[in-house]
Protein backbone atom coordinates (compact mmCIF):
# COMPACT_ATOMS: atom_id res chain seq x y z
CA UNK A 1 20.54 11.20 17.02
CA UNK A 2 20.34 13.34 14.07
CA UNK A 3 19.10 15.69 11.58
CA UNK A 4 18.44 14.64 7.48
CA UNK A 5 18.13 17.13 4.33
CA UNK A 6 17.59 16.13 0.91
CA UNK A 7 17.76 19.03 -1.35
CA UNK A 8 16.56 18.81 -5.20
CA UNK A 9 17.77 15.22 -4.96
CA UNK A 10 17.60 13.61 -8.07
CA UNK A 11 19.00 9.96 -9.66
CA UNK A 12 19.58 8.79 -12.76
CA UNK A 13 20.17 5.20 -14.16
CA UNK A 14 22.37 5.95 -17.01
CA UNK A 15 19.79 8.17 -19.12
CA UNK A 16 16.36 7.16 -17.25
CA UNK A 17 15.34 10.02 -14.62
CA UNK A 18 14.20 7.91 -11.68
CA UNK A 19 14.15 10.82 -8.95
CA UNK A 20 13.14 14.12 -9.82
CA UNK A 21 14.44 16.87 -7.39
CA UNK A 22 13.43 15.84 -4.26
CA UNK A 23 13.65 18.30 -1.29
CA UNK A 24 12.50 16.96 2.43
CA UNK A 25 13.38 18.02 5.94
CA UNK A 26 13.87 15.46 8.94
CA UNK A 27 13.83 16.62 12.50
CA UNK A 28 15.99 15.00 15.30
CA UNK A 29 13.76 12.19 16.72
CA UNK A 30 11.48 12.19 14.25
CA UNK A 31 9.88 8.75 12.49
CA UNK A 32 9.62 9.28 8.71
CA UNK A 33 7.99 6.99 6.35
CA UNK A 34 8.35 7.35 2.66
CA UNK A 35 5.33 5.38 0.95
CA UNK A 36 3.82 4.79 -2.63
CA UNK A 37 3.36 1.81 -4.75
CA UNK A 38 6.00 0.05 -6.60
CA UNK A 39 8.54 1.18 -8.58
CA UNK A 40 7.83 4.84 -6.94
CA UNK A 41 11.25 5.50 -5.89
CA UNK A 42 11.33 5.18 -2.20
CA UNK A 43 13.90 2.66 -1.51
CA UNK A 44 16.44 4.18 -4.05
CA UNK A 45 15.78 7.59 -2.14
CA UNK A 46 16.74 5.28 0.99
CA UNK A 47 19.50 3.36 -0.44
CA UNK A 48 20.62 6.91 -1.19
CA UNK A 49 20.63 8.26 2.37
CA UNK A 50 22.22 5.05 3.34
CA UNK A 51 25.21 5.57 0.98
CA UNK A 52 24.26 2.22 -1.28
CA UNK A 53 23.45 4.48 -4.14
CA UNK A 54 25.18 7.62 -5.59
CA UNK A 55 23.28 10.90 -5.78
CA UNK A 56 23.15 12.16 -9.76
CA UNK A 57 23.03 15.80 -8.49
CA UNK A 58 21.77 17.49 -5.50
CA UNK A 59 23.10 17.15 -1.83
CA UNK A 60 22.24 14.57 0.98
CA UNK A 61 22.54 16.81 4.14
CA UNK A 62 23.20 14.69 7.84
CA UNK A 63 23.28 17.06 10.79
CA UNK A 64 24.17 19.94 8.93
CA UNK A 65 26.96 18.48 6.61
CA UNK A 66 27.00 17.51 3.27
CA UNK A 67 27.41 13.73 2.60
CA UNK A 68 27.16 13.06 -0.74
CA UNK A 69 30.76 11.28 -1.17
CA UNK A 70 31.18 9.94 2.53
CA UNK A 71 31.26 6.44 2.54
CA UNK A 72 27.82 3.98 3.61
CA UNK A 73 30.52 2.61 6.72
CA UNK A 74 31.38 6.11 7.58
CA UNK A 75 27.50 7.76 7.89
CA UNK A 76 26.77 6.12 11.17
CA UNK A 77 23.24 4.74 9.99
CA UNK A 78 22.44 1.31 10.44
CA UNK A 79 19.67 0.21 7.65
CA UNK A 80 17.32 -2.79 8.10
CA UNK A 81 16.52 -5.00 5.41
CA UNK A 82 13.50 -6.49 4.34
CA UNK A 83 15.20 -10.27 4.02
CA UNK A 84 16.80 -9.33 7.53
CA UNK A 85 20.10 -10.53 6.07
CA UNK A 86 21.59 -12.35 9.10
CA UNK A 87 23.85 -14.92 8.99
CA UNK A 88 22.50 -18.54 8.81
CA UNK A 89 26.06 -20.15 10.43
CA UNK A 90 26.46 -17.25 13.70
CA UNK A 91 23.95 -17.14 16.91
CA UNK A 92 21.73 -14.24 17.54
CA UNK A 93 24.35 -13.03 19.92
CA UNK A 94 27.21 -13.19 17.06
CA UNK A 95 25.18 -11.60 14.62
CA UNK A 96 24.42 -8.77 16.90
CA UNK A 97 28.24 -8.68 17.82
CA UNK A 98 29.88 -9.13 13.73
CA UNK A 99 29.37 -5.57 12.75
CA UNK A 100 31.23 -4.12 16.59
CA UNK A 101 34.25 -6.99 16.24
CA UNK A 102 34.81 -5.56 12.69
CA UNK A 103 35.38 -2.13 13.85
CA UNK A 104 37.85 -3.42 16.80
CA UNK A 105 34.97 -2.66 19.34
CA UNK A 106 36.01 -3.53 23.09
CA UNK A 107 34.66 -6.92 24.28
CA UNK A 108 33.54 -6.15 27.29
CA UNK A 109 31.59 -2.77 25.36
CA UNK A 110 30.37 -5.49 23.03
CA UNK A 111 28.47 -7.87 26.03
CA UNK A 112 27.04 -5.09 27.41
CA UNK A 113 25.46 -3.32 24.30
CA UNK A 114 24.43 -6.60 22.67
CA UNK A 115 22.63 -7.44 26.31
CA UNK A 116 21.34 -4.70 26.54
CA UNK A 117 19.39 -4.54 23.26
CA UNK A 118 18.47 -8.16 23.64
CA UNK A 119 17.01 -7.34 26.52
CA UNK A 120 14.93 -4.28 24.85
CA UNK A 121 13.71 -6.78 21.72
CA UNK A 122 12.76 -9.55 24.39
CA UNK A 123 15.94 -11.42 23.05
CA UNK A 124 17.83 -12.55 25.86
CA UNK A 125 16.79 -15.68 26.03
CA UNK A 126 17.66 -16.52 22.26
CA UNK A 127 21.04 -15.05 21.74
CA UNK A 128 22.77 -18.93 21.24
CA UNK A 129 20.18 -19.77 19.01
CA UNK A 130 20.56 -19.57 15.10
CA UNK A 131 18.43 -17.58 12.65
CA UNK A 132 17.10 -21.36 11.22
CA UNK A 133 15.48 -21.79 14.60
CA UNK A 134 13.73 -18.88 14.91
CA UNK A 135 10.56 -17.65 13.88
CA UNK A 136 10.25 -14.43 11.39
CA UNK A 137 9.49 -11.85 14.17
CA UNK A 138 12.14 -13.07 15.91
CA UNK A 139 14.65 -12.67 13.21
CA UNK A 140 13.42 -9.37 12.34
CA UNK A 141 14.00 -8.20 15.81
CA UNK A 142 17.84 -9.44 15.53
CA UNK A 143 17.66 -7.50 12.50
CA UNK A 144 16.96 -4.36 14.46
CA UNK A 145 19.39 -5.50 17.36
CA UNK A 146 22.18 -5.70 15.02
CA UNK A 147 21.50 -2.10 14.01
CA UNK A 148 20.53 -1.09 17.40
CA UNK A 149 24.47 -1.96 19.38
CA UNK A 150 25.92 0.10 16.35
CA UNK A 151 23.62 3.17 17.94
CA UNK A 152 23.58 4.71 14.41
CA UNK A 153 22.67 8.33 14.31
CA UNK A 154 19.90 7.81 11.75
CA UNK A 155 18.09 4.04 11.40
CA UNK A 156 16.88 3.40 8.32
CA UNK A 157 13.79 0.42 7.83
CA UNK A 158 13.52 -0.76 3.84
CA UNK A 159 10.52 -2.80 4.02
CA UNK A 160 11.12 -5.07 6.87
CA UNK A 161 7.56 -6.31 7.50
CA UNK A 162 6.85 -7.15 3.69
CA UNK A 163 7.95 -10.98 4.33
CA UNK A 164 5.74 -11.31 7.72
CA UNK A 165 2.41 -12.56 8.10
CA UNK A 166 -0.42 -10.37 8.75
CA UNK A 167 -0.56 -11.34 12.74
CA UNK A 168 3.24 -11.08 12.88
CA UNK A 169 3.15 -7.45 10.58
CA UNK A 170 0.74 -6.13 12.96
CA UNK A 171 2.78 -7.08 16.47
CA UNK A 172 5.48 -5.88 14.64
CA UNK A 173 4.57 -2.39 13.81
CA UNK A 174 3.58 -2.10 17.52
CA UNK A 175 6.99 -3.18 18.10
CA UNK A 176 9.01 -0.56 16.30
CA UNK A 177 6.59 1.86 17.40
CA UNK A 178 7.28 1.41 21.03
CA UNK A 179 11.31 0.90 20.08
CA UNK A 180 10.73 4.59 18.65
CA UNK A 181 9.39 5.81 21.08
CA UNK A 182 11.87 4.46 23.94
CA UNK A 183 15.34 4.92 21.79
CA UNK A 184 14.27 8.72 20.88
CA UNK A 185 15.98 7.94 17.11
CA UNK A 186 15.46 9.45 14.42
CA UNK A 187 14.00 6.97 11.85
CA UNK A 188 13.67 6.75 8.00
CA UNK A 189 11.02 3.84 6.91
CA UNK A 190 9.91 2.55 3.40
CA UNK A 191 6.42 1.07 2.89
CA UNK A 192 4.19 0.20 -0.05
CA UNK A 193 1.21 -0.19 2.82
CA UNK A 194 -0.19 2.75 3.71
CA UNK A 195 -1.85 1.17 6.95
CA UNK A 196 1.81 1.09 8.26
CA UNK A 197 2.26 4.29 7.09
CA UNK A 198 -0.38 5.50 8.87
CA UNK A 199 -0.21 3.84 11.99
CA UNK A 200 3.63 4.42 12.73
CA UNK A 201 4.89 7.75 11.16
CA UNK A 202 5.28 11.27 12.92
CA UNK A 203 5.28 11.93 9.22
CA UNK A 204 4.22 10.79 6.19
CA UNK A 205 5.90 11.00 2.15
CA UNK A 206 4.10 10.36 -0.46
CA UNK A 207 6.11 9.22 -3.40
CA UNK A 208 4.37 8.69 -6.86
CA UNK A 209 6.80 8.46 -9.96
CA UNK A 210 10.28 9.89 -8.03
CA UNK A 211 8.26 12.76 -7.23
CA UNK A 212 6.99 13.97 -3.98
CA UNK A 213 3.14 14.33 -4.01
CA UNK A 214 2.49 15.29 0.07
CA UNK A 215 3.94 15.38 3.05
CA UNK A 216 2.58 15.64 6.53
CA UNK A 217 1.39 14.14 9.58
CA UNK A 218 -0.92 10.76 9.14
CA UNK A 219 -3.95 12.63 9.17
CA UNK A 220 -3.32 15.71 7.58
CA UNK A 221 -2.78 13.59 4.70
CA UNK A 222 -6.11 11.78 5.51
CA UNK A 223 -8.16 14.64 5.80
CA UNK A 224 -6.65 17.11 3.32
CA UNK A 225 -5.00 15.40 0.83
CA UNK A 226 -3.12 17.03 -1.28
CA UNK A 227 -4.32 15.37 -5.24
CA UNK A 228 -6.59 12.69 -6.35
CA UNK A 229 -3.82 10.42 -6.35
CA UNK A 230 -3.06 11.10 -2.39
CA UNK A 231 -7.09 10.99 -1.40
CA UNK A 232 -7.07 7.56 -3.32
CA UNK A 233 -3.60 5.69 -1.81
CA UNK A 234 -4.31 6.92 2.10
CA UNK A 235 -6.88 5.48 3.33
CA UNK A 236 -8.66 1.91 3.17
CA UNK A 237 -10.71 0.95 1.82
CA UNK A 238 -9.81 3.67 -0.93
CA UNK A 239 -11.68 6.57 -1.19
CA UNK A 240 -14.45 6.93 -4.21
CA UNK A 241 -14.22 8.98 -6.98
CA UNK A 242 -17.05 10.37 -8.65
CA UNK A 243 -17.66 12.73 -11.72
CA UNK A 244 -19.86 15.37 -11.24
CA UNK A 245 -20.38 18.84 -12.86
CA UNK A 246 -21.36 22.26 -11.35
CA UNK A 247 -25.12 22.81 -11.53
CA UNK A 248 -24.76 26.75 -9.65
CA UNK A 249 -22.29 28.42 -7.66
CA UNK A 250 -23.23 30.50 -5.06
CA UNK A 251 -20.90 32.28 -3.16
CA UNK A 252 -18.44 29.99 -1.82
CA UNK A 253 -21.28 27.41 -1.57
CA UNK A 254 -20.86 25.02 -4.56
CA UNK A 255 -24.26 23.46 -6.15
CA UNK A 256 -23.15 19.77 -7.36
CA UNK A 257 -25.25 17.81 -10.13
CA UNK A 258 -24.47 13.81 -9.20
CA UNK A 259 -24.83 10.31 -10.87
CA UNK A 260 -28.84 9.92 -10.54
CA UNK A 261 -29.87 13.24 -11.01
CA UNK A 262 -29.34 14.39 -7.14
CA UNK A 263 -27.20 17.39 -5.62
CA UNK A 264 -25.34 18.43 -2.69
CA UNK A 265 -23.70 21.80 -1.76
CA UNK A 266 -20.73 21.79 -0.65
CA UNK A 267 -18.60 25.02 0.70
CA UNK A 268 -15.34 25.92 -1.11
CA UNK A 269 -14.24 29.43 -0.02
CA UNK A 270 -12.13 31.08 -2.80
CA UNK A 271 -13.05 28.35 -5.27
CA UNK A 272 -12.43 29.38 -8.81
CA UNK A 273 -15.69 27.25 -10.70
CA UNK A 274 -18.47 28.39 -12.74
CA UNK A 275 -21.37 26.02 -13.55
CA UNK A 276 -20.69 23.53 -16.28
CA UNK A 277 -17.61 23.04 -14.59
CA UNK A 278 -16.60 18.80 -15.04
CA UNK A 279 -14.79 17.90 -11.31
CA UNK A 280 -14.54 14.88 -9.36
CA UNK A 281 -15.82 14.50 -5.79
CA UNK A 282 -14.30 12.13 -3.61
CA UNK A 283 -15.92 10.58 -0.51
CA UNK A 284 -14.63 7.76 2.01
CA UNK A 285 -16.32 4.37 2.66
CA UNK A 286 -17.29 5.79 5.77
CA UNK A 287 -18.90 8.88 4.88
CA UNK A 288 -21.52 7.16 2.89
CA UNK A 289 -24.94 6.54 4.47
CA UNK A 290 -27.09 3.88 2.81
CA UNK A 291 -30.51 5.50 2.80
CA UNK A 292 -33.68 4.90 0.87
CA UNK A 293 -32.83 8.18 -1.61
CA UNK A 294 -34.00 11.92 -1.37
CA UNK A 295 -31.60 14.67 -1.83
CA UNK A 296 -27.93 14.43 -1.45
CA UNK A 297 -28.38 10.82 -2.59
CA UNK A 298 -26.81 8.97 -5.87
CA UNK A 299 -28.13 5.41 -6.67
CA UNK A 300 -25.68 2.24 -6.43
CA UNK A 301 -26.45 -1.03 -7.24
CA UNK A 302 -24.40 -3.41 -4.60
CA UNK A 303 -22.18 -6.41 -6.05
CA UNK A 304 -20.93 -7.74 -3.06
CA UNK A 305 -21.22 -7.51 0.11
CA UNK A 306 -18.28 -8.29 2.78
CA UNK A 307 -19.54 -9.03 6.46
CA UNK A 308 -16.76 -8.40 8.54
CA UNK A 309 -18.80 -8.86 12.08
CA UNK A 310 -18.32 -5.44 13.61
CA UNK A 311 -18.91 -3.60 10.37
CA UNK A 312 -19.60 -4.75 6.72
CA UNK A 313 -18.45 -3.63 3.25
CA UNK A 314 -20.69 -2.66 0.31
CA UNK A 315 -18.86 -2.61 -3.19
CA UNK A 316 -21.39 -1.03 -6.22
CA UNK A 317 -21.31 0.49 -9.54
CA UNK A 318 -22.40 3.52 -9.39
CA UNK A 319 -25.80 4.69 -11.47
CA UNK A 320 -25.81 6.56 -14.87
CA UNK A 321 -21.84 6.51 -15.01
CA UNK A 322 -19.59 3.77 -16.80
CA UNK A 323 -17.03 2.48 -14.72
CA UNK A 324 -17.88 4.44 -11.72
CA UNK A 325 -17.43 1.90 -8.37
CA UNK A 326 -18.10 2.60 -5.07
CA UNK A 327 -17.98 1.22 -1.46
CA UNK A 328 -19.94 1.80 1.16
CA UNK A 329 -18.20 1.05 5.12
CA UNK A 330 -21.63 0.08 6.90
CA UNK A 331 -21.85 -0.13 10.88
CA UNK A 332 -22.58 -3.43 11.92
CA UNK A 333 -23.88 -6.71 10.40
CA UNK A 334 -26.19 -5.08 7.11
CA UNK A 335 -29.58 -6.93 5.98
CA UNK A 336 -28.01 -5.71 2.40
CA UNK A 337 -27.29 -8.21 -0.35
CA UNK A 338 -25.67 -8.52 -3.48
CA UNK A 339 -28.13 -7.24 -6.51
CA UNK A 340 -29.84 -4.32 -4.56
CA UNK A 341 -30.66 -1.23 -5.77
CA UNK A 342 -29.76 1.23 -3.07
CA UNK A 343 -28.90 4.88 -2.60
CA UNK A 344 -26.30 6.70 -0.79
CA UNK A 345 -25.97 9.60 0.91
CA UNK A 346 -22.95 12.05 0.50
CA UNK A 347 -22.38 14.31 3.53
CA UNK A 348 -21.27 17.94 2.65
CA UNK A 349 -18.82 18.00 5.33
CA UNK A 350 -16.86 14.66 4.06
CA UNK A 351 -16.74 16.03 0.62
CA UNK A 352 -13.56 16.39 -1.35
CA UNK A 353 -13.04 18.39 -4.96
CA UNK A 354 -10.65 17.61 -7.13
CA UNK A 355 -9.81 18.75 -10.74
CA UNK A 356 -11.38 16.66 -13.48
CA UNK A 357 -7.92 16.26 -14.95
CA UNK A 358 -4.51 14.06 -14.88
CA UNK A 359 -3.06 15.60 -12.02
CA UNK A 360 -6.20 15.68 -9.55
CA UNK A 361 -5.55 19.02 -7.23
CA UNK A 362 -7.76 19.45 -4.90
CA UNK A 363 -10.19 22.37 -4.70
């Protein structure tokens, strides 16, 4: 296995900046998943690692050594694709085998290492089929097989659930997880959907705009994000965003005036506000308590209502401010229905600040 360094990575498509100085550390072993919504950056950062893509400036670091101008055949990575990418006319067995034969591998080296992994993706029994009779799982786990025999030093994922269906995405990620977790590897995967993200990585990157917003673990992310636009894209349902304004600050306690005319106090230790001060608080779906008002409460009228059996959804405009939408994660199957007036209450302790500006940094 192996290390990976990017350091003040950036790319350029002839005068458009699409990655801006990226700098990220990857530990032997490690699972790494880069994730943001489209056109963020993340598989051009991969295709970058993989050698697919030529770095603009900056260095591309594998086990210590620089390798910017080495070759995508010479890196030792294996990537896997999102279409897969096998071979419609070759059996599972001699797509597994093509890239070994090309680089003059043994024979007998080649039987055992393709066996092997087909017998470690539940394969074996499909290796003289073709990819036309098999179903997607299946021919994403040749995918991985085919990179697996090559036993890259770094594997790299770009996506490889997208074309699944939900039941198959889901079997899937427990899939990799446990291949992780049995090969040791060191692995590199790209994601738009943060519940992958969240469910496989040691560690997560948040890309927005070829820029790095956060990175770290699943739920450091989840419970400390970083920026209004990390609190809103980890997590789902997203979380809510309201305005509010500083009624008194006392201390490090923080008096807030919300929608409705109600306030909480929240606790921000070092916190540089003064009253007047415009901010957003942000709260998650299932922080919110549907109560019958009082104090700590904002008012919501509910548009729909999603009943999901073991819990059920409440989606609202919030009171007094345009535009302002929230959701509500309620336990169970709620007596709620669409056109109610209701209020909700905002625990201190599941409070989030952020800025009242573009960028969003927390407070």
């Amino acid at each position: 296995m192996a290390t990976l360094q990017l350091r003040q990575v950036v790319k350029e498509f002839d005068a458009t900046r699409v990655i801006h100085g990226v700098d990220l550390a990857v530990a032997d072993g490690e699972f790494v998943v880069f994730v943001g919504p489209s056109g963020c950056g993340k598989s051009t950062l991969l295709r970058m690692i993989c050698g697919l893509e030529h770095v603009t400036s900056g260095d591309i670091m594998i086990d210590g050594a620089k390798v910017n101008h080495v070759s995508a055949a010479d890196r030792g990575l294996a990537m896997v694709f999102q279409s897969y990418a096998l071979y419609p006319h070759m059996t599972v067995r001699q797509n597994m085998s093509f890239g070994l034969e090309n680089i003059g591998t043994a024979r007998a080296e080649i039987e055992s290492k393709v066996s092997a992994a087909a017998k470690l993706l539940r394969l074996d029994t499909l290796l003289d089929r073709r990819p036309t009779q098999l179903s997607g799982g299946q021919r994403q786990r040749v995918a991985i097989g085919r990179a697996i025999v090559r036993e890259p030093r770094i594997f790299l994922f770009d996506e490889p659930l997208s074309n699944l269906d939900a039941e198959l995405r889901v079997s899937m990620r427990s899939e990799i997880t446990s291949l992780h977790e049995r090969l040791k590897a060191t692995m590199v995967y790209v994601t738009h959907d943060q519940v992958e993200a969240m469910t496989m990585a040691d560690k997560i990157v948040v890309l927005r705009a070829g820029r790095v917003e956060q990175v770290g673990a699943p739920l450091d992310l989840y419970n400390k994000p970083a920026d209004k636009f990390v609190a809103g894209f980890i997590g789902s349902p997203q979380m809510n965003f309201v305005p509010v304004s500083v009624a008194s600050v006392d201390g490090d306690d923080i008096c807030l005036r919300l929608p409705g005319g109600g306030t909480v106090v929240v606790s921000r230790p070092g916190a540089a506000v003064t009253p007047g001060t415009a901010l957003v608080l942000g709260v998650r779906p299932e922080h919110l308590r549907v109560t019958e008002g009082g104090p700590g409460t904002m008012p919501m009228r509910v548009e729909q209502v999603e009943h999901l059996g073991a819990h059920s959804l409440l989606y609202g405009l919030v009171a007094d401010v345009d535009g302002a939408r929230a959701t509500a994660h309620v336990e169970g199957q709620t007596a709620v229905r669409a056109g109610a007036a209701v209020a909700v209450a905002l625990p201190p302790a599941a409070c989030h600040l952020f800025a009242a500006d573009e960028v969003g940094l927390a407070i």
